[in-house]
Structure formats: C-alpha cells, structure tokens
C-alpha atoms as a PDB file:
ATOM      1  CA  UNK A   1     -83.396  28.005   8.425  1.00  0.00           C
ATOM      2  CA  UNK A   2     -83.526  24.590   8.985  1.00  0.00           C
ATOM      3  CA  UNK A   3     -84.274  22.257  11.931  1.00  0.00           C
ATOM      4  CA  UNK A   4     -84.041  18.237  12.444  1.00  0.00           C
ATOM      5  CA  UNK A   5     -85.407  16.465  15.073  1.00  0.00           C
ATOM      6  CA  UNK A   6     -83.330  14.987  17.948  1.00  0.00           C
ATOM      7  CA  UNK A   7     -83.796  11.261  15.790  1.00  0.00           C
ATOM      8  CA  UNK A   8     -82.374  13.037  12.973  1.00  0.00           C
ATOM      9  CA  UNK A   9     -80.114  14.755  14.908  1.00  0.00           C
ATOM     10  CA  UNK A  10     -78.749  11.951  16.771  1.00  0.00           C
ATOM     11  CA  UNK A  11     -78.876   9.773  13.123  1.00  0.00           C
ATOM     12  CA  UNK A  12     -76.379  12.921  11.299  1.00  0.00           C
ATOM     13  CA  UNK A  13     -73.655  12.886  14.294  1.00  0.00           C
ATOM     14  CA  UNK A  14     -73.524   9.047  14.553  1.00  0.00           C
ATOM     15  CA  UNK A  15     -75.035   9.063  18.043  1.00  0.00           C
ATOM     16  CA  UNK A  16     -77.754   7.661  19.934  1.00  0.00           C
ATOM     17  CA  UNK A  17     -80.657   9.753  20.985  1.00  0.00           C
ATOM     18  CA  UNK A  18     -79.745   9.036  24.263  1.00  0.00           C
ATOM     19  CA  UNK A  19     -75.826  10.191  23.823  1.00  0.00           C
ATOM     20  CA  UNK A  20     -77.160  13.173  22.225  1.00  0.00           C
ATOM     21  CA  UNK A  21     -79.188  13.525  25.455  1.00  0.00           C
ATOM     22  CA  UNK A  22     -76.542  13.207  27.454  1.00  0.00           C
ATOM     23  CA  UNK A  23     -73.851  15.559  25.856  1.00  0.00           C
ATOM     24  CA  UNK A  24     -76.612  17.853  25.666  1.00  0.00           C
ATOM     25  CA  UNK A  25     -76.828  17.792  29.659  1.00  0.00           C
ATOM     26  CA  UNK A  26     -73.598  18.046  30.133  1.00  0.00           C
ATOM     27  CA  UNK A  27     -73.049  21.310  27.928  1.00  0.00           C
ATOM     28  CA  UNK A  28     -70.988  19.124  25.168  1.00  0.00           C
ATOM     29  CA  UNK A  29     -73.547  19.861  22.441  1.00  0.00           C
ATOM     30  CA  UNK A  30     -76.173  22.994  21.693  1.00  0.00           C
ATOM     31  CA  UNK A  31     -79.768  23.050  23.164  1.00  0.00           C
ATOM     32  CA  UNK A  32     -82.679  22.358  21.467  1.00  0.00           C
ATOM     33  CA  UNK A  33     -84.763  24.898  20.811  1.00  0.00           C
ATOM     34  CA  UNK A  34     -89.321  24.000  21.469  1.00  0.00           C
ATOM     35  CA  UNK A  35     -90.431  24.757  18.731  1.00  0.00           C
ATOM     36  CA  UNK A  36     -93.934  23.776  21.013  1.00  0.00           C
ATOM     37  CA  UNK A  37     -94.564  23.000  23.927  1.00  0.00           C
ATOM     38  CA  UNK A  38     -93.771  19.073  23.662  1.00  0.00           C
ATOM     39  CA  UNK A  39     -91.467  19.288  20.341  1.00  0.00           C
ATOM     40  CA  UNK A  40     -88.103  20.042  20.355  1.00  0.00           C
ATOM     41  CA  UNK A  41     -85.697  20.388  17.185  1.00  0.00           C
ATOM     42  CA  UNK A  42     -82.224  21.426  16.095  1.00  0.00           C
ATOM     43  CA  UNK A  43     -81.258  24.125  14.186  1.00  0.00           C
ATOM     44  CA  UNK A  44     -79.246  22.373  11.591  1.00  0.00           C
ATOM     45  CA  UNK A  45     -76.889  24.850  10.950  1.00  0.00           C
ATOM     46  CA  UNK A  46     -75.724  25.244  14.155  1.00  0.00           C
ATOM     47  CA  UNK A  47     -75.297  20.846  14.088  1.00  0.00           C
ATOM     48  CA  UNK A  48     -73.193  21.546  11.275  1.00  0.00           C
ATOM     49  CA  UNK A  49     -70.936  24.269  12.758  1.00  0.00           C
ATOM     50  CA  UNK A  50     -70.769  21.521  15.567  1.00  0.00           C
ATOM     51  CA  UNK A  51     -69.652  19.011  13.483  1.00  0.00           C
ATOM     52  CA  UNK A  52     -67.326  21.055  12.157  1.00  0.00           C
ATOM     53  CA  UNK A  53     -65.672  22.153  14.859  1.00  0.00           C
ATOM     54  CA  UNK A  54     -64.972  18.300  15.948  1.00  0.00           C
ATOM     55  CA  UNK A  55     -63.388  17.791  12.802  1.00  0.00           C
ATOM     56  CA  UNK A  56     -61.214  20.935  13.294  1.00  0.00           C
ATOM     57  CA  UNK A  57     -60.361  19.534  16.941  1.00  0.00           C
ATOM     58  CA  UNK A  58     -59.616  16.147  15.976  1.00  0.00           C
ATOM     59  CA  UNK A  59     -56.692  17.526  13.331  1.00  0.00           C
END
C-alpha cells in the first residue's frame, strides 16, 4: 500500500490543494486517512480508482 500526500495528491489529479479540499468537503473525492495526529495522506490506490472512474464518466 501506498499513500501520497494531499500536495501530491492534488499535483496527480491536476488540482489545487485547495480544490482537493474542497471536493473533499463536499463528498466529491475520498477522505484522507491521519496517518498521525497532524498528517494526513491518500491511499493511492484508491486516487487511482478515482481517477478512473472520471475517465469512465467522461466517455
């Protein structure tokens, strides 16, 4: 298993931290899970499967 942080997150689906933030909010895109207390990260397959699944919508 893999995990990216929200920069890297943000950087793979061509978003700003701050999109990512909001779509997040708004139930658009998965949680992150704390990994800490303070540090959050992505599980990267789970971006992926997101990504796909926008590509799949778009056709």
């Amino acid at each position: 298993m893999q995990f990216l942080t929200p920069k890297a997150t943000a950087d793979k689906i061509a978003l700003s931290r701050s999109s990512l933030d909001r779509m997040v909010a708004a139930g658009r895109f998965p949680k992150p899970i704390h990994l800490t207390e303070r540090r959050l990260a992505y599980n990267a397959a789970v971006v992926e499967a997101w990504m796909a699944a926008q590509v799949e919508r778009a056709q």
